[in-house]
N, C-alpha and C. Protein backbone atom coordinates (compact mmCIF):
# COMPACT_ATOMS: atom_id res chain seq x y z
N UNK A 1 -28.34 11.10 10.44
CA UNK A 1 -27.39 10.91 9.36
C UNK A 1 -27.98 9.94 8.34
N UNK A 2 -27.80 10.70 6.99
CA UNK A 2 -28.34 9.72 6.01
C UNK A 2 -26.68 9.03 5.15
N UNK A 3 -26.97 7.38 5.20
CA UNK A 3 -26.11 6.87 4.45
C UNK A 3 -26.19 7.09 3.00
N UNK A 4 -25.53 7.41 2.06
CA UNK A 4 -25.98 6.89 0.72
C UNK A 4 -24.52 7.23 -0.23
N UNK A 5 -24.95 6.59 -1.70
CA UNK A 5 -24.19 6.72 -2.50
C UNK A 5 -23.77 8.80 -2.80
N UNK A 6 -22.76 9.03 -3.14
CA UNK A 6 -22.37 10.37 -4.00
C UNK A 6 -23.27 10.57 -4.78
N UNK A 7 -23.34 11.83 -5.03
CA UNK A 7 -24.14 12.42 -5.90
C UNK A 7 -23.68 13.87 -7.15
N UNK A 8 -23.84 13.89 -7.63
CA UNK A 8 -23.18 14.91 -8.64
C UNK A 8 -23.16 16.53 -7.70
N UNK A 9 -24.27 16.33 -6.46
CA UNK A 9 -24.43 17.54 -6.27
C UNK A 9 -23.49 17.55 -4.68
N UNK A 10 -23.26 16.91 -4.67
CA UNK A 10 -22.27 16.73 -3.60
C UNK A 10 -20.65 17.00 -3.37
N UNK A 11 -20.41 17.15 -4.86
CA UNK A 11 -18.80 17.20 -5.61
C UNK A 11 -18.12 18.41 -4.74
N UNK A 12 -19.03 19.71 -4.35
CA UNK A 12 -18.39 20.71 -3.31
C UNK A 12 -18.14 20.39 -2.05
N UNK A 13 -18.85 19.42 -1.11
CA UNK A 13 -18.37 19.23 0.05
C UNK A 13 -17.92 18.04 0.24
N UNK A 14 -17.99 16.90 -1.11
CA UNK A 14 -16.51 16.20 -0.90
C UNK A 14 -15.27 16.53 -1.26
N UNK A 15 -15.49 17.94 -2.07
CA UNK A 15 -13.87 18.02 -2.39
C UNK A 15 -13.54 18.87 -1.19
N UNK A 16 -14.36 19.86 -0.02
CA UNK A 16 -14.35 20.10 1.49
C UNK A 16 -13.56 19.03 1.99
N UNK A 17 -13.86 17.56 2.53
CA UNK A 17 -13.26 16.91 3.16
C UNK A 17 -11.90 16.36 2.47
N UNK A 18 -12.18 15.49 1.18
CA UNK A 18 -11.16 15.21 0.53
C UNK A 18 -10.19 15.77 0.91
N UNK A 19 -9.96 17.21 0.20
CA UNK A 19 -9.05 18.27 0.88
C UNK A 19 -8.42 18.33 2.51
N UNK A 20 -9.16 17.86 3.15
CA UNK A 20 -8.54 17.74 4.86
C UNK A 20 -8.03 16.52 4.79
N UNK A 21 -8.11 15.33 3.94
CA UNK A 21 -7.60 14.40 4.28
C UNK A 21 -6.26 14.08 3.40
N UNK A 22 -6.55 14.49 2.08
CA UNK A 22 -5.64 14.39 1.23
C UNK A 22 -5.31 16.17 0.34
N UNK A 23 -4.28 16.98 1.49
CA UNK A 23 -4.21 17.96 0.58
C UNK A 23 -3.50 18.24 -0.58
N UNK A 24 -4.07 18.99 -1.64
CA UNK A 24 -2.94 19.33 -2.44
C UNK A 24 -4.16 17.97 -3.93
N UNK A 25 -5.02 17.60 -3.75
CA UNK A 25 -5.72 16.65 -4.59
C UNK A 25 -6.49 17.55 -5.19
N UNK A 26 -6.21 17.20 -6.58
CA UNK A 26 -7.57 17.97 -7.32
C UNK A 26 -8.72 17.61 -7.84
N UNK A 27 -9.49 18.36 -8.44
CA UNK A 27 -10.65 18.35 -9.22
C UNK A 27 -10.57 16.96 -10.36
N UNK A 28 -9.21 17.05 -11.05
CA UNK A 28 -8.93 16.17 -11.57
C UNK A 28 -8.99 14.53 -11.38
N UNK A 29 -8.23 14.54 -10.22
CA UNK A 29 -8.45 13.96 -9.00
C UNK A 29 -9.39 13.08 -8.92
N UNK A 30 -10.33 13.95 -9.01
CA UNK A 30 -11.70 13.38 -8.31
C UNK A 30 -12.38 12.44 -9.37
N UNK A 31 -12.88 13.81 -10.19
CA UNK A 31 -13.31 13.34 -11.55
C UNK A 31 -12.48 11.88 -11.99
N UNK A 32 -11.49 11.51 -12.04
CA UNK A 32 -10.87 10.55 -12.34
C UNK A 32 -11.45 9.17 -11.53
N UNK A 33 -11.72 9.71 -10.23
CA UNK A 33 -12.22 8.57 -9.00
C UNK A 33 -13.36 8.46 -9.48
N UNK A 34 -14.44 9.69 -9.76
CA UNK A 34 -16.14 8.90 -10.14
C UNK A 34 -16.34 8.43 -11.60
N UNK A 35 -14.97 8.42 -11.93
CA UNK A 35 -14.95 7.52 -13.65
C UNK A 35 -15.07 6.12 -13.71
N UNK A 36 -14.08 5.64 -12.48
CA UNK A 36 -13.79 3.95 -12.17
C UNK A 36 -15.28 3.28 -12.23
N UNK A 37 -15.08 2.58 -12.99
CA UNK A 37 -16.06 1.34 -13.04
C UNK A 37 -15.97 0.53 -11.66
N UNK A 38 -15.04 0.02 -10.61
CA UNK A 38 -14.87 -0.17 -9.86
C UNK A 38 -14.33 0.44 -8.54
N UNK A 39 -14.91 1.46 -8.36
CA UNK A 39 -15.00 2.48 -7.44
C UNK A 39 -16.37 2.79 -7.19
N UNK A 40 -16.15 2.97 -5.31
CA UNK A 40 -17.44 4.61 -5.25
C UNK A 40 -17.19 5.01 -4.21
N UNK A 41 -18.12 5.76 -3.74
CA UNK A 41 -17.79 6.86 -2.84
C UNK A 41 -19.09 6.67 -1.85
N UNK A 42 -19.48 6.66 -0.77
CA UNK A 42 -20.48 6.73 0.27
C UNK A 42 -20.27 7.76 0.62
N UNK A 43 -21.39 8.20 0.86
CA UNK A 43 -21.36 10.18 1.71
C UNK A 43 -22.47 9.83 3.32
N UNK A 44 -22.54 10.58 4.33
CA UNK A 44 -23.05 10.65 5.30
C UNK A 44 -23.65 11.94 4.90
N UNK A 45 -24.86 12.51 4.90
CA UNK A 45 -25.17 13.00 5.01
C UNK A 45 -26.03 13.86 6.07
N UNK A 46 -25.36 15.11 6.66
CA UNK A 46 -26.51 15.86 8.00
C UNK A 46 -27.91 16.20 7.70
N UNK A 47 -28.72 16.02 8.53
CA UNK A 47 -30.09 16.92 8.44
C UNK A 47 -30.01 18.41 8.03
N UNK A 48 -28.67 18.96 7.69
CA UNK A 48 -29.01 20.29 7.13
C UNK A 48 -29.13 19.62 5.25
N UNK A 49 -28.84 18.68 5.24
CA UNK A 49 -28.41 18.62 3.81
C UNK A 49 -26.93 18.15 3.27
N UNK A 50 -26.03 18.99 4.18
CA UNK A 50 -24.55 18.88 3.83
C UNK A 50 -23.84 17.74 4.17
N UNK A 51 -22.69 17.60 4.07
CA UNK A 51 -22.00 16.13 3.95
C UNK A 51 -21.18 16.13 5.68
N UNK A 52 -21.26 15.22 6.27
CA UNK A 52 -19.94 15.22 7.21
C UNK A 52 -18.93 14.04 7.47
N UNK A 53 -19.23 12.75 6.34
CA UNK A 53 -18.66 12.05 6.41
C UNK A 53 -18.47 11.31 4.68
N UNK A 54 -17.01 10.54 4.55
CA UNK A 54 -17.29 9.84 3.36
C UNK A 54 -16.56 8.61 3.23
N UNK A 55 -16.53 7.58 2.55
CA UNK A 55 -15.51 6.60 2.51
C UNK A 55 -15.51 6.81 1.35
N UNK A 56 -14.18 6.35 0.69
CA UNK A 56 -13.74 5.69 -1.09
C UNK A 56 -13.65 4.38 -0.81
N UNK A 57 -14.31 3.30 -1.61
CA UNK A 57 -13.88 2.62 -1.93
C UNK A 57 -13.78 1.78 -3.02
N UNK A 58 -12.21 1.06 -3.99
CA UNK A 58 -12.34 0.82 -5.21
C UNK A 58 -11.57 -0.77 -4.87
N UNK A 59 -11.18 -1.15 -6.04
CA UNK A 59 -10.90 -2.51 -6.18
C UNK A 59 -9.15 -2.57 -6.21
N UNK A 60 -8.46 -3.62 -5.91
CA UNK A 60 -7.14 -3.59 -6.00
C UNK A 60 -6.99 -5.04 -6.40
N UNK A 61 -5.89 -5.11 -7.26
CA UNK A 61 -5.24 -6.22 -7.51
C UNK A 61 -4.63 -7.03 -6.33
N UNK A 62 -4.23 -6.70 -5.55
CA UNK A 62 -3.83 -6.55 -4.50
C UNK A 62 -3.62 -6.25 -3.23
N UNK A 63 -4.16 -6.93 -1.72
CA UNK A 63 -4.05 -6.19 -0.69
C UNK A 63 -3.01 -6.56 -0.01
N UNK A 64 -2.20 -5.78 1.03
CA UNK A 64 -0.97 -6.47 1.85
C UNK A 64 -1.44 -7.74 2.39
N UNK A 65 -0.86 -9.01 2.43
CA UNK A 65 -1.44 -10.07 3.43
C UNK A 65 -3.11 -10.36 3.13
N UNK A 66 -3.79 -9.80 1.79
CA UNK A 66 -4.62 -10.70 1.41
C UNK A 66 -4.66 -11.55 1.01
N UNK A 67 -5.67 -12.75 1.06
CA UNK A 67 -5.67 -14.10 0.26
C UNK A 67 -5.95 -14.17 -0.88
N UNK A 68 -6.71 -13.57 -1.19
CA UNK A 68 -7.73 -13.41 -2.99
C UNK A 68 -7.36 -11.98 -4.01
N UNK A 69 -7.54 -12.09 -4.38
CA UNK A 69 -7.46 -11.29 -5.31
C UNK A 69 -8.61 -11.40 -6.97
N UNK A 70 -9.42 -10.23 -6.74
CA UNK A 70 -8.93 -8.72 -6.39
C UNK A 70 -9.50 -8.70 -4.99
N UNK A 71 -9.32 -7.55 -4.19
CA UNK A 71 -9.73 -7.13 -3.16
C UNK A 71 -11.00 -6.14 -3.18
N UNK A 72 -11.37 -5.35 -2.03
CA UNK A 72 -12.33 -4.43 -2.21
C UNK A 72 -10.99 -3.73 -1.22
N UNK A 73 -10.76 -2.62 -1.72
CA UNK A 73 -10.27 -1.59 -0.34
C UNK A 73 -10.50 -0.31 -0.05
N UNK A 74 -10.26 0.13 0.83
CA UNK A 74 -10.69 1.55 1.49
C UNK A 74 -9.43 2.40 1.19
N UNK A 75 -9.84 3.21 0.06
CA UNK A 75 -8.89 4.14 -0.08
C UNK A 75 -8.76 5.35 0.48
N UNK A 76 -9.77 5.96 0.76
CA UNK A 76 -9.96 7.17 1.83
C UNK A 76 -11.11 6.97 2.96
N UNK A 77 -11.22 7.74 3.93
CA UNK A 77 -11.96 7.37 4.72
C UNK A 77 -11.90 8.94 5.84
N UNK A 78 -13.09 9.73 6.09
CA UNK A 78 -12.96 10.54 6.44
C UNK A 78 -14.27 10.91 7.22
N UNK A 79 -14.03 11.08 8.79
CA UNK A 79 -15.52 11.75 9.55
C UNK A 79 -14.72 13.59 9.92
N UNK A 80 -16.10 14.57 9.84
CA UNK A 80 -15.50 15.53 9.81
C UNK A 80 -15.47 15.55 12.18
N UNK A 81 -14.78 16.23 12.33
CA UNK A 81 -14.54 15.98 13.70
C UNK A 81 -15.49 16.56 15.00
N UNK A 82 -16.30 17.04 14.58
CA UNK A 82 -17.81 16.78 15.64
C UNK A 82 -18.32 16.02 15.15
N UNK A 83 -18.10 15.07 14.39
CA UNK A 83 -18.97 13.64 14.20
C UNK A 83 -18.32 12.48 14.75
N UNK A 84 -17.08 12.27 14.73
CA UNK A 84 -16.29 11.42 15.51
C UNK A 84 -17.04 10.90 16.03
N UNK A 85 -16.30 9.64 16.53
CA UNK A 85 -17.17 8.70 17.81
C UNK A 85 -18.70 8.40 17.84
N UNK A 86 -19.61 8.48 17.32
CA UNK A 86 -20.97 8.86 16.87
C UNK A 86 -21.84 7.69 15.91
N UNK A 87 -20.31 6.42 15.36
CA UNK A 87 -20.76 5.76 14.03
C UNK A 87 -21.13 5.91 13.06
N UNK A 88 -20.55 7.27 12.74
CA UNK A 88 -21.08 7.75 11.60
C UNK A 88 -19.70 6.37 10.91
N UNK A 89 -19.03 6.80 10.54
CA UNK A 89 -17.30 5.78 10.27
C UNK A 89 -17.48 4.14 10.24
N UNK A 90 -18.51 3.82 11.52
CA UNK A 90 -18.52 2.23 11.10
C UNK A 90 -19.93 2.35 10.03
N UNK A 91 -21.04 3.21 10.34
CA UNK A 91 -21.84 2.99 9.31
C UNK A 91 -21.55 2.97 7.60
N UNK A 92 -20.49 4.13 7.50
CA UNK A 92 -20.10 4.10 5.97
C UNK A 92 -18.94 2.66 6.08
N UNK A 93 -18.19 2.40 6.85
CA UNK A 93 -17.69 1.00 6.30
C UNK A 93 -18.71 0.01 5.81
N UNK A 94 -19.38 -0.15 6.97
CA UNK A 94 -20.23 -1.06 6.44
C UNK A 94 -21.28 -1.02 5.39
N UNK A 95 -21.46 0.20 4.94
CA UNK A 95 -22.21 0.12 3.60
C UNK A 95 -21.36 -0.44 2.68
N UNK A 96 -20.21 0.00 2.68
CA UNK A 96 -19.02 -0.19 2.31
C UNK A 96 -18.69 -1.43 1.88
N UNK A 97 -19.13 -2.10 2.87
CA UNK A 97 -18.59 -4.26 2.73
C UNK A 97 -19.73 -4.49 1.76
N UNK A 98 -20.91 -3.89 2.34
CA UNK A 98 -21.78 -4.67 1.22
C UNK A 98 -22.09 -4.16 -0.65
N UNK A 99 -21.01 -2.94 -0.30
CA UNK A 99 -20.73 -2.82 -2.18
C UNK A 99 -19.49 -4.06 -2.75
N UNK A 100 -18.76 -4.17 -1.33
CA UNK A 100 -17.63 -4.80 -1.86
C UNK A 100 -18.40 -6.51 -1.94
N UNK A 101 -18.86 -6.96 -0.87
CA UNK A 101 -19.78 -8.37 -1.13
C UNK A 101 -20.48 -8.82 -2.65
N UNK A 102 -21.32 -7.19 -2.73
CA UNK A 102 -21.95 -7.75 -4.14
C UNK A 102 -21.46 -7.49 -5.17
N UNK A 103 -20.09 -7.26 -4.91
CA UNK A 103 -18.96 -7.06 -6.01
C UNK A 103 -18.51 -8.46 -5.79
N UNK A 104 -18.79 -9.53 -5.26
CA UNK A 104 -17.71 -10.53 -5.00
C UNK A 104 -16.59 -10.63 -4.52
N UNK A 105 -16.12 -9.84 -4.12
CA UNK A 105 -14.62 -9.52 -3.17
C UNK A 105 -14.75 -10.12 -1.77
N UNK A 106 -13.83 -11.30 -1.40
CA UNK A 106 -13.92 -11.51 -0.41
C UNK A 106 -13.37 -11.14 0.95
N UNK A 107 -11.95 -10.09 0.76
CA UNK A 107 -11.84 -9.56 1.56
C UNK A 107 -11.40 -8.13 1.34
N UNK A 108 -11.25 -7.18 2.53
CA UNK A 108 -11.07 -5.63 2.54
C UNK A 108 -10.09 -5.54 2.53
N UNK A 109 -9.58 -4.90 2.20
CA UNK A 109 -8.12 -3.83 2.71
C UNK A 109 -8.10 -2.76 3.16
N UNK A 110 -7.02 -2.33 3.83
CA UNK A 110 -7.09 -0.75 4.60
C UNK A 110 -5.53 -0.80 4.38
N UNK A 111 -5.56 0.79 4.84
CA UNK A 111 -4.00 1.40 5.42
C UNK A 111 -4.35 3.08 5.86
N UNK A 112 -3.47 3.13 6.61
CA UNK A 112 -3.49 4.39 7.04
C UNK A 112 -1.70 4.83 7.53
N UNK A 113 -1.65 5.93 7.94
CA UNK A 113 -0.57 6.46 8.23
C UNK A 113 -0.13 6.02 9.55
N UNK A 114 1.54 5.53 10.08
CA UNK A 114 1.64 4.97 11.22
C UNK A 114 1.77 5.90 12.44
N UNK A 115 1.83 7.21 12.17
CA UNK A 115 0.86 8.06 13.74
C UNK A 115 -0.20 8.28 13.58
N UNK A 116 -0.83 8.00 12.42
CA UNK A 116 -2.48 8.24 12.90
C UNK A 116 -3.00 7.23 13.19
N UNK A 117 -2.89 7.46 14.85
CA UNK A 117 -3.57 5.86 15.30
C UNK A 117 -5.22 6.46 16.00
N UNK A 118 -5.56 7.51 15.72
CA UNK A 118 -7.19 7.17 16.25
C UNK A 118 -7.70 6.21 14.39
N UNK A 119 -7.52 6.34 13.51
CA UNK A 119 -7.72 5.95 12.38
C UNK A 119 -7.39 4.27 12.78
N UNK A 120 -6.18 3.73 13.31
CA UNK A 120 -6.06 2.79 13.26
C UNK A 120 -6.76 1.90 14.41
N UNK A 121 -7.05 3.00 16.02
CA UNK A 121 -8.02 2.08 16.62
C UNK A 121 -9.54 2.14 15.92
N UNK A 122 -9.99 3.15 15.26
CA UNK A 122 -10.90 2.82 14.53
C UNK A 122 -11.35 1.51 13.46
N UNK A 123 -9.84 1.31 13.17
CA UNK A 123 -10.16 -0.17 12.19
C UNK A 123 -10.20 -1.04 13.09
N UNK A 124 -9.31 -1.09 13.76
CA UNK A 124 -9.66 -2.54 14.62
C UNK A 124 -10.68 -2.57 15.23
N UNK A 125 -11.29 -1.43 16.13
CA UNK A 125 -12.64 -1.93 16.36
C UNK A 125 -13.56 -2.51 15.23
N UNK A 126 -13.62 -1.92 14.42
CA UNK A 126 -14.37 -2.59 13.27
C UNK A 126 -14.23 -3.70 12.65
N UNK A 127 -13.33 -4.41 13.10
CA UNK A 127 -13.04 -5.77 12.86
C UNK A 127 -11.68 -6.69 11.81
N UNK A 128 -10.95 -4.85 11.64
CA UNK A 128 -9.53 -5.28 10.78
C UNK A 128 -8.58 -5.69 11.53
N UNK A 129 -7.58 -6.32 10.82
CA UNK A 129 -6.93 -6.91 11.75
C UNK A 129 -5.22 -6.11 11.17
N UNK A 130 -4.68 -6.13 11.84
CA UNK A 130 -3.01 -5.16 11.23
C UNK A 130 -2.53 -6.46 10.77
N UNK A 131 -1.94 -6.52 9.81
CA UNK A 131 -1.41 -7.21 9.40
C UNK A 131 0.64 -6.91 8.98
N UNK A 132 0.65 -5.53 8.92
CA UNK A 132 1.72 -5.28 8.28
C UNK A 132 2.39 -3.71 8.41
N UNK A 133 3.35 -3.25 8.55
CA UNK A 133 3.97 -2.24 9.05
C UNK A 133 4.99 -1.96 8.09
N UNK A 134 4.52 -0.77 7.10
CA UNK A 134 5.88 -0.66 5.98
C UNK A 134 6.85 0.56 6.01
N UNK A 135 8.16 0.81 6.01
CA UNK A 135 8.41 1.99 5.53
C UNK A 135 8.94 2.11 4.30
N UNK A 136 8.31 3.23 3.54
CA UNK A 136 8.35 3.31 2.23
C UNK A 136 9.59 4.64 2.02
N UNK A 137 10.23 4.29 0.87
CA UNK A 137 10.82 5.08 0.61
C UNK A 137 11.07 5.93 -0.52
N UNK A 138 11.56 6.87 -1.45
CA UNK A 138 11.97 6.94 -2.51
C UNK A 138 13.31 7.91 -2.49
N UNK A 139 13.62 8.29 -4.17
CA UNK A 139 15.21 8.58 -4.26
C UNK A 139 14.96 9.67 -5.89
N UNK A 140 15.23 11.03 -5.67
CA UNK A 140 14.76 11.79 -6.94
C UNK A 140 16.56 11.31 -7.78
N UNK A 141 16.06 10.92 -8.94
CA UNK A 141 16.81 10.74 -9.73
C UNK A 141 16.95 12.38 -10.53
């Protein structure tokens, strides 16, 4: 597995995973994400060439129960599932810290969904800590 930054030629098999993680996201979408000045994207790449893993990560004003501000956080985060377990997931975090380091951000953020807990023992092994448990709501006017 090769770590590295996105690439223009890559835009088909991240919008592959994207899509499993976040359906119903578009092209638009995306394009909008590799615009951010404070954003990027890490890809894993297989020895065939193709992608099987990726993280997002961009900047926030804000993390739940962070100290500083801005943050670095993990907005998506995705191994395709014969890669599981393997490190492919802690390797892209950790490329990950060190975009957010030489960004100056002193700490991460995460979230994930509260039944997807292989996602959430995945963070904690990696060294996050839970901090916070929300339920969100809304109301169509």
């Amino acid at each position: 597995m090769r770590i590295r930054p996105i690439t223009p030629a890559d835009f088909d098999e991240w919008r592959r995973m994207r899509d499993l993680l976040w359906p119903g996201q578009t092209e638009e979408d995306m394009h909008l994400w590799l615009a951010r000045t404070d954003a990027t994207v890490i890809v894993a790449e297989r020895e065939n060439g193709r992608l099987g893993a990726f993280v997002e990560f961009g900047e926030r004003s804000i993390g739940e129960s962070c100290e500083t501000s801005p943050v670095g956080y993990v907005e998506g985060w995705w191994v395709d599932p014969d890669l599981r377990g393997k490190g492919i997931g802690r390797q892209l975090i950790e490329a990950g810290e060190r975009w957010a380091r030489d960004r100056g951000y002193r700490e991460l953020g995460s979230d994930t969904e509260p039944e997807n807990t292989g996602s959430q023992a995945a963070h904690l092994r990696l060294g996050f800590e839970e901090v916070a448990r929300l339920v969100v709501f809304r109301k169509h006017l």
